[in-house]
Protein backbone atom coordinates (compact mmCIF):
# COMPACT_ATOMS: atom_id res chain seq x y z
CA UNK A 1 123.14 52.37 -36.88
CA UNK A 2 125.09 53.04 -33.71
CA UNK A 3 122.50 52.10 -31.66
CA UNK A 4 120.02 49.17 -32.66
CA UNK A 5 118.95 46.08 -30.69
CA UNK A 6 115.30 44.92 -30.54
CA UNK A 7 116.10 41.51 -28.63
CA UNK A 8 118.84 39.61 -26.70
CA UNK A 9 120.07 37.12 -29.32
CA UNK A 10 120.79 39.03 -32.71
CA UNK A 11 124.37 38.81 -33.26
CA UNK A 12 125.78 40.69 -30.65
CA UNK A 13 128.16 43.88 -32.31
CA UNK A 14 128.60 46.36 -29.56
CA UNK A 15 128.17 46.07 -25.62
CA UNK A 16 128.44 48.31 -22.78
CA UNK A 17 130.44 45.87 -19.59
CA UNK A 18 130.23 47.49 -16.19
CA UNK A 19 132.82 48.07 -13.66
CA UNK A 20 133.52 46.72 -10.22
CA UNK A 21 135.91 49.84 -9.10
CA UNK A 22 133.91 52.37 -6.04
CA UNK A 23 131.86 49.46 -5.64
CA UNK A 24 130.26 50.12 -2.38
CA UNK A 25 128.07 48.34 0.52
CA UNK A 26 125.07 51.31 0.70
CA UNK A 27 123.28 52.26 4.18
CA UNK A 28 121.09 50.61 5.34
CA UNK A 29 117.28 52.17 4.63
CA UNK A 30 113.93 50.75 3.82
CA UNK A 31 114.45 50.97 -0.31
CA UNK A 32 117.40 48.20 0.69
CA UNK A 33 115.14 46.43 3.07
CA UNK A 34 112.47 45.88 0.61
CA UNK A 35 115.05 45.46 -2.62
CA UNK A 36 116.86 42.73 -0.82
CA UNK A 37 114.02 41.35 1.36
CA UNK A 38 116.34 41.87 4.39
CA UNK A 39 113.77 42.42 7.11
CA UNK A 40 115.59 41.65 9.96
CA UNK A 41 116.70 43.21 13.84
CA UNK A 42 119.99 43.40 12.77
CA UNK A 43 120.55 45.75 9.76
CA UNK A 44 122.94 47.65 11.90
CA UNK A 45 125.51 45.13 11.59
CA UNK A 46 125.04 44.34 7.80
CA UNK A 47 128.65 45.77 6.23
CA UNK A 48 128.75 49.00 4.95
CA UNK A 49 131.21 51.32 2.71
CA UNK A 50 133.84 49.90 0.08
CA UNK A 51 133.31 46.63 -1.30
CA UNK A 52 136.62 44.76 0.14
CA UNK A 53 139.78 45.02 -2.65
CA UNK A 54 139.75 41.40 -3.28
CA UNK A 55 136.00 40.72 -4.37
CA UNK A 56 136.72 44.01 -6.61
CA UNK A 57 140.23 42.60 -7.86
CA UNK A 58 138.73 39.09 -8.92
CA UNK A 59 135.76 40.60 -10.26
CA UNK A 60 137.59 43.06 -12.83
CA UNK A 61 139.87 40.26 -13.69
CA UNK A 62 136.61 37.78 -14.46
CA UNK A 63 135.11 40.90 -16.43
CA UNK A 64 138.92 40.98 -18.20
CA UNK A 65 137.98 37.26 -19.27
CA UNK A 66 134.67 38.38 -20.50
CA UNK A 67 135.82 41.69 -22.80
CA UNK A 68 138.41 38.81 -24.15
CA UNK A 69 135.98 36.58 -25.35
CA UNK A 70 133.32 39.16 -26.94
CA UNK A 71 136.61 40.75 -28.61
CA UNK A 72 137.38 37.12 -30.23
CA UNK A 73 133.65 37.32 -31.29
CA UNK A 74 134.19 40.52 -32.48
CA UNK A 75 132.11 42.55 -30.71
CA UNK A 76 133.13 46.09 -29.77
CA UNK A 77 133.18 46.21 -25.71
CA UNK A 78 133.11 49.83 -23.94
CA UNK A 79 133.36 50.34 -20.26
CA UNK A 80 132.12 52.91 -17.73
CA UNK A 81 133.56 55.83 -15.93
CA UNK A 82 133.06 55.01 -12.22
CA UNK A 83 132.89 57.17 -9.33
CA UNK A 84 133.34 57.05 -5.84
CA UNK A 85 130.12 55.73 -4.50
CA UNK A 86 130.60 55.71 -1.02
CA UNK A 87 129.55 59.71 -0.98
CA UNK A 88 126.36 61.20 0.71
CA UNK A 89 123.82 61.68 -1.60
CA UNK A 90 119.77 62.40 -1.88
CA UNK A 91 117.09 64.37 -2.86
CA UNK A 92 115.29 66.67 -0.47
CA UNK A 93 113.33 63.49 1.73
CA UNK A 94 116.31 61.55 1.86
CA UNK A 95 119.90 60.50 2.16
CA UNK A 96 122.19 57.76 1.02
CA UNK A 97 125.42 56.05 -0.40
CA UNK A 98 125.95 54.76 -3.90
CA UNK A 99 125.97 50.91 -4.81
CA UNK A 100 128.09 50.43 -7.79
CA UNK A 101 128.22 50.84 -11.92
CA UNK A 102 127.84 47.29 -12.61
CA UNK A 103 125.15 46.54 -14.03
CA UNK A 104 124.27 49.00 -17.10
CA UNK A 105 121.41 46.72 -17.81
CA UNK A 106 119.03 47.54 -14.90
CA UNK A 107 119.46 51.73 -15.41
CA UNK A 108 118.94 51.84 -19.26
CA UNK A 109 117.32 50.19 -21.71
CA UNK A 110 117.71 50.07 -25.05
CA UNK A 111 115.26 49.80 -27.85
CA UNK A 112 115.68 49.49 -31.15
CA UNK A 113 117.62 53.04 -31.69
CA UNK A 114 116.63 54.57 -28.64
CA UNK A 115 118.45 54.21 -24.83
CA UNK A 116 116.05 55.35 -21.90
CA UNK A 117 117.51 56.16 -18.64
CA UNK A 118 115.27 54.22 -16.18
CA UNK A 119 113.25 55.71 -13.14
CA UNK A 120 114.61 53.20 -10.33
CA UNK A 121 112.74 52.28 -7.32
CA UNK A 122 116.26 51.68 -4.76
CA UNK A 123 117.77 55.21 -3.67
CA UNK A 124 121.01 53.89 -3.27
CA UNK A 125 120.96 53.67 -7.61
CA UNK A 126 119.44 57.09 -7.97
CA UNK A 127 122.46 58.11 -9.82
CA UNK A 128 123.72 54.86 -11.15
CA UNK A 129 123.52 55.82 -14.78
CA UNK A 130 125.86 58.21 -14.55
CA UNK A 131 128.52 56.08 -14.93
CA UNK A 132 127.49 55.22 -18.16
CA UNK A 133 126.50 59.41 -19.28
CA UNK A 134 129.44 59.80 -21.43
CA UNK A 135 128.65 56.74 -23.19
CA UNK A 136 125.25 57.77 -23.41
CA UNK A 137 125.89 61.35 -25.12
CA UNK A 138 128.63 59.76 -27.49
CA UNK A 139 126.18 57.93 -29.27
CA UNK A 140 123.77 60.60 -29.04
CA UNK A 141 126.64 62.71 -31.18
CA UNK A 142 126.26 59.38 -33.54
CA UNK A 143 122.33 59.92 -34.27
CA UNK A 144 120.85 57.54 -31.34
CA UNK A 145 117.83 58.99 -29.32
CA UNK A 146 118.54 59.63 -25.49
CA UNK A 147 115.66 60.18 -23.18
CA UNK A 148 115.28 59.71 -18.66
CA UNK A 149 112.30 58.79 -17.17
CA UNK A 150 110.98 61.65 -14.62
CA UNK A 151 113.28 61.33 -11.96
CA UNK A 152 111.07 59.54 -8.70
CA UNK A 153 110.84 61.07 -5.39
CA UNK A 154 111.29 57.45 -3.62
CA UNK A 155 108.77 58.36 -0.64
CA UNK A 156 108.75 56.09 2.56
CA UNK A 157 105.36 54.96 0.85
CA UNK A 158 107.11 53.60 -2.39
CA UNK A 159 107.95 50.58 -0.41
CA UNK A 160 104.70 48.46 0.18
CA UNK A 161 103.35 44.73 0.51
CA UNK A 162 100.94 42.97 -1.99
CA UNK A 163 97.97 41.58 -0.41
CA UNK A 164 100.04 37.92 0.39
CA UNK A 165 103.04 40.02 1.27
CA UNK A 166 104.90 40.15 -1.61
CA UNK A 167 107.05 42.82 -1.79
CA UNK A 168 105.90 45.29 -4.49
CA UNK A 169 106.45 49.41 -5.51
CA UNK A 170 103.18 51.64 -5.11
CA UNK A 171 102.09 53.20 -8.24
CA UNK A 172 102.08 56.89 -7.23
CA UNK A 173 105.03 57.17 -9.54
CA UNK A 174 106.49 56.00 -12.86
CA UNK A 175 109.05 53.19 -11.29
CA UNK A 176 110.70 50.32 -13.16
CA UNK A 177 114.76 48.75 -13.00
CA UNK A 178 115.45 47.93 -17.32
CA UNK A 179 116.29 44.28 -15.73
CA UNK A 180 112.12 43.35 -15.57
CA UNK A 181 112.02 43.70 -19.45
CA UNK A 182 111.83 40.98 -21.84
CA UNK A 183 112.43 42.53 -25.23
CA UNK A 184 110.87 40.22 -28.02
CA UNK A 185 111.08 42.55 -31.56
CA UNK A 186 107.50 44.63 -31.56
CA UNK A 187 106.70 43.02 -28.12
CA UNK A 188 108.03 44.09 -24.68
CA UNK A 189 107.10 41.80 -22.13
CA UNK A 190 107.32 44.01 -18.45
CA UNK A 191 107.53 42.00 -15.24
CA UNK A 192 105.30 43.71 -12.32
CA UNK A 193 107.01 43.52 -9.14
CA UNK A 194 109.05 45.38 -6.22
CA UNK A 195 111.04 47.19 -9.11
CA UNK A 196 108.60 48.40 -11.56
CA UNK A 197 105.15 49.10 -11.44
CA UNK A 198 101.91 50.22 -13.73
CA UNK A 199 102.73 53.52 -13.67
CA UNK A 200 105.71 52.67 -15.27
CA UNK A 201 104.54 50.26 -17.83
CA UNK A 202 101.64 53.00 -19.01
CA UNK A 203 104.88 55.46 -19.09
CA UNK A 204 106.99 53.41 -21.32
CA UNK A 205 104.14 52.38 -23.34
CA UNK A 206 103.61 56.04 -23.73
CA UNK A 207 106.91 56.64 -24.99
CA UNK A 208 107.79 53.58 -27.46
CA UNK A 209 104.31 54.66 -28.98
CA UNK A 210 101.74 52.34 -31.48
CA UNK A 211 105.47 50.83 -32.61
CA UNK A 212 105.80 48.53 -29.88
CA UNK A 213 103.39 46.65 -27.63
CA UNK A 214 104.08 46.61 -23.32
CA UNK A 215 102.55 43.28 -22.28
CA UNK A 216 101.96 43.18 -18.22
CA UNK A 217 103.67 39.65 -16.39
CA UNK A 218 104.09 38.91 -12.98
CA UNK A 219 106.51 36.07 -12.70
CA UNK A 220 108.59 36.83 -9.67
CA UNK A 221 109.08 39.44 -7.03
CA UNK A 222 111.98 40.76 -9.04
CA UNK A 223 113.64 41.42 -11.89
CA UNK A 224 113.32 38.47 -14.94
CA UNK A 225 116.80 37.35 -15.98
CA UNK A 226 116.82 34.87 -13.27
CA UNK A 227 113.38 33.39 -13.88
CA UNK A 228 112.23 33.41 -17.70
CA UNK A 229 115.34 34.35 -20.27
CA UNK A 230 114.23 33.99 -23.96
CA UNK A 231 117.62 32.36 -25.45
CA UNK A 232 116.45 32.51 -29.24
CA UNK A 233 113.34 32.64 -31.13
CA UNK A 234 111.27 30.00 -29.82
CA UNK A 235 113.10 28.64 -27.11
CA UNK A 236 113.32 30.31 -23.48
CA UNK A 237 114.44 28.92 -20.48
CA UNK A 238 112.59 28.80 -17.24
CA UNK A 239 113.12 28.44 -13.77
CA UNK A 240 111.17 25.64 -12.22
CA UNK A 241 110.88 27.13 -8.85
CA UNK A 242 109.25 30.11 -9.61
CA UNK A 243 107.26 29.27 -12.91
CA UNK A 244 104.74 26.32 -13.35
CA UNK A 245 103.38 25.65 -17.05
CA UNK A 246 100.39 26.71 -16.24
CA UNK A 247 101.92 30.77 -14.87
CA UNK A 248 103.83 30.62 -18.83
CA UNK A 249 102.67 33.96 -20.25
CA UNK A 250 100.22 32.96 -23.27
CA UNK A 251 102.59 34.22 -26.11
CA UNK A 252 105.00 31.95 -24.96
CA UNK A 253 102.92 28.92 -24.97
CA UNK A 254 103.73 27.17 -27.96
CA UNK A 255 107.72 27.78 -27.43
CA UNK A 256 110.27 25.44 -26.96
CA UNK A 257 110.37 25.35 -22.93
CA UNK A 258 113.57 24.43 -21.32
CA UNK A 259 113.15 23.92 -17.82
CA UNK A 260 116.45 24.82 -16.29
CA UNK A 261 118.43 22.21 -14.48
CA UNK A 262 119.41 22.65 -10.80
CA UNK A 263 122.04 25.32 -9.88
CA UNK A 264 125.56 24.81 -8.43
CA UNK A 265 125.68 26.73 -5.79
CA UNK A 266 128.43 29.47 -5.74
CA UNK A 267 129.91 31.34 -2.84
CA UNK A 268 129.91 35.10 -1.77
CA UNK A 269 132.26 37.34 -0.53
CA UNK A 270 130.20 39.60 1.66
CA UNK A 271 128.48 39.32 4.66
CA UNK A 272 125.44 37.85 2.18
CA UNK A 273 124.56 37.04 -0.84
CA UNK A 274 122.59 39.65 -2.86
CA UNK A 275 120.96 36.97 -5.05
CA UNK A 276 120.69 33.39 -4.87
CA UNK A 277 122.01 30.16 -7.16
CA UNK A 278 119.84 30.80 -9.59
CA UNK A 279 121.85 33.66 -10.66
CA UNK A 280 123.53 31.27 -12.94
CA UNK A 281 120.51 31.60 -15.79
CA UNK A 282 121.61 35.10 -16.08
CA UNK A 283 123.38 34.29 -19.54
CA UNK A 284 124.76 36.78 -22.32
CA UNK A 285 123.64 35.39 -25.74
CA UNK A 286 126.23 36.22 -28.41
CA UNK A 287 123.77 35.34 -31.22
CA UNK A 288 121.18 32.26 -31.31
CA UNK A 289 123.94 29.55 -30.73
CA UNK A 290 126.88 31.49 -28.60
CA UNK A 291 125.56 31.61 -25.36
CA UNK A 292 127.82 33.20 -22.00
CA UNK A 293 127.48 31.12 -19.00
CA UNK A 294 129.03 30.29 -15.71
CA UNK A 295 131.83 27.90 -15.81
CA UNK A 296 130.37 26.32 -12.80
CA UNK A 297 126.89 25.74 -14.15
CA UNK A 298 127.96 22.61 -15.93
CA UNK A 299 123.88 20.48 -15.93
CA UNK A 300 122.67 24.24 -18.12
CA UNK A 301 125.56 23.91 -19.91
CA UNK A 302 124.97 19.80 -20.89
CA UNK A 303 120.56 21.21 -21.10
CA UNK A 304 121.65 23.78 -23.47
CA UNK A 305 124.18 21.96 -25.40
CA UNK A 306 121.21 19.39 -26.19
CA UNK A 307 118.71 22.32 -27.31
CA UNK A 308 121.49 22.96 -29.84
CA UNK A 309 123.41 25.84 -27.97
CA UNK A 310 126.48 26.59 -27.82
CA UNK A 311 127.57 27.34 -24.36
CA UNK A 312 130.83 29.98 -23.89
CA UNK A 313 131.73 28.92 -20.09
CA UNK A 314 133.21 32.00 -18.50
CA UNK A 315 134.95 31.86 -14.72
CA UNK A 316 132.47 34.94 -13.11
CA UNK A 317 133.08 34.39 -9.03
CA UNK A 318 131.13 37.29 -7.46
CA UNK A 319 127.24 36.80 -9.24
CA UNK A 320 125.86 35.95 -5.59
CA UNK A 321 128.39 38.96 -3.99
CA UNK A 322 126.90 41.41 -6.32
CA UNK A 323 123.81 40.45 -7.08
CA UNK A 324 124.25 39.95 -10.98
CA UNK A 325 124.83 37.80 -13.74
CA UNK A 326 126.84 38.06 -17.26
CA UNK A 327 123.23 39.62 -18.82
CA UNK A 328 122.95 42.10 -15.51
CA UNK A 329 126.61 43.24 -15.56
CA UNK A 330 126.26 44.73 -19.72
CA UNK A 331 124.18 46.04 -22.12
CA UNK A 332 123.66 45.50 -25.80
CA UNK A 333 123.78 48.51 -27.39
CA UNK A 334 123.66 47.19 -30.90
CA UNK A 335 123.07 43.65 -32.74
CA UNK A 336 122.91 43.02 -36.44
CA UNK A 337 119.50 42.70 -36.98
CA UNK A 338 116.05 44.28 -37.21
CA UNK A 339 112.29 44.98 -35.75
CA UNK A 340 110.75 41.96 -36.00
CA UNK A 341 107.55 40.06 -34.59
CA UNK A 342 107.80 36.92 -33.41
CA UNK A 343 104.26 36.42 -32.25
């Protein structure tokens, strides 16, 4: 197969690493606003245009570190073709800039055989995936399926408030980032929240068919790999500030629950961060021991060593800059394993 991958711990054989080169800071506009939660008087001095040289420089030679270390493992590692994304771009209700080609695992998702381009709620990734496009159509030459979402319109209205203000995507359209997906074998666990909605839950349902089941959650505002990251079969870890034991989705119940220790806080380099310390649960599993993690992040590290892990530290300075983790910045396109059901 030269695409398969039904969950995030088979052993890992082939992976997609983004890029930090065009990397850019995007304008300013209410799909940022709500995205990053920055409601505030001054958005006209937030930084805009190229991400500085340095933060890209350090960040291609962390991802350098990373391709090293999955190549030692064994694991094929292909990269993207960037392009500039500070240019003007839209649709015909709006303009913007480009963000980045990053993170692969928030504009396509991959299951089982099949990659699906992802209908994203933030304008300024409206053409992320392309980046990734001749990847995409090589292994469509190879046999794999390759299917988009119906491209969104992104109306002023797409950017709304849940009854206790929670930021959250109206369902006029089919909206969801890859990153709220859990995949668990026959069961896809989809996090509701400002970056996916019903509409596009009932639309991937649609598509993965009687195969697979879409199970609704609503853990945190955003997308999962910083809240609830299923490390093997039966064990996920959980962050404490966001999820009590009583909020644990019921299929998950009977799990081994590892609440994850405190962050150590990282630094930034720009004007802020785009996520916060708990970026550091972001983690690449190589198979059900090898797990990728932030050097810094040395109580996980100890936690997961005594849950019978075996932690990979990796040096990865710019998670807060950009917003994403090892598990946000690639995408498994195929593990040896197969469709299983674990519930």
């Amino acid at each position: 197969m030269t695409v398969n991958s039904y969950n995030d711990w088979d052993p890992l054989e082939e992976i997609i690493i983004g890029t930090p080169q065009f990397s850019n800071v995007p304008r300013h506009d209410i799909s940022m606003e709500h995205f990053y939660q920055t409601k505030a008087d001054n958005t006209a001095d937030f930084l805009q245009g190229p991400v500085p040289d340095r933060v890209v420089e350090e960040t291609e030679e962390d991802f350098q570190q990373i391709v090293a270390i999955l190549e030692e493992f064994g694991v094929t590692v292909k990269r993207p073709q960037p392009f500039d994304q500070a240019k003007t771009y839209g649709n015909p209700f709006w303009t913007t800039t480009g963000m980045h080609a990053l993170m692969p695992r928030d504009c396509l998702l991959v299951v089982g055989d099949l990659i699906i381009e992802t209908p994203m709620p933030c304008r300024s990734r409206y053409f992320e995936s392309f980046s990734f496009r001749h990847l995409m159509l090589e292994y469509f030459s190879k046999g794999a399926k390759f299917i988009a979402a119906p491209k969104p319109l992104l109306m002023d209205d797409t950017y709304i408030d849940s009854p206790d203000d929670t930021p959250i995507v109206s369902n006029r359209e089919p909206l969801f980032d890859a990153a709220n997906i859990i995949r668990c074998g026959e069961d896809l666990f989809f996090n509701l929240s400002n970056t996916g909605n019903q509409l596009g839950l009932d639309w991937l349902q649609m598509v993965l068919g009687d195969r697979f089941r879409v199970h609704p959650i609503s853990l945190c505002w955003d997308h999962i790999g910083t809240t609830f990251v299923p490390l093997a079969p039966g064990k996920v870890l959980i962050n404490p500030e966001r999820v009590s034991p009583q909020q644990i989705p019921e299929h998950f119940q009977s799990w081994d629950h590892i609440w994850c220790a405190d962050m150590v806080a990282d630094d930034f380099g720009l004007d802020w961060p785009r996520a916060s310390t708990w970026i550091g649960m972001n983690t690449l599993s190589i198979d059900e021991k090898h797990v990728i993690v932030e050097e810094k992040q040395v109580p996980m590290i100890r936690q997961l060593e005594k849950h019978g892990f075996t932690p990979v530290p990796v040096r990865f300075r710019h998670g807060r800059t950009f917003g994403g983790g090892f598990h946000c910045d690639s995408l498994d396109i195929r593990r040896k394993g197969r469709l299983e059901k674990y519930f």
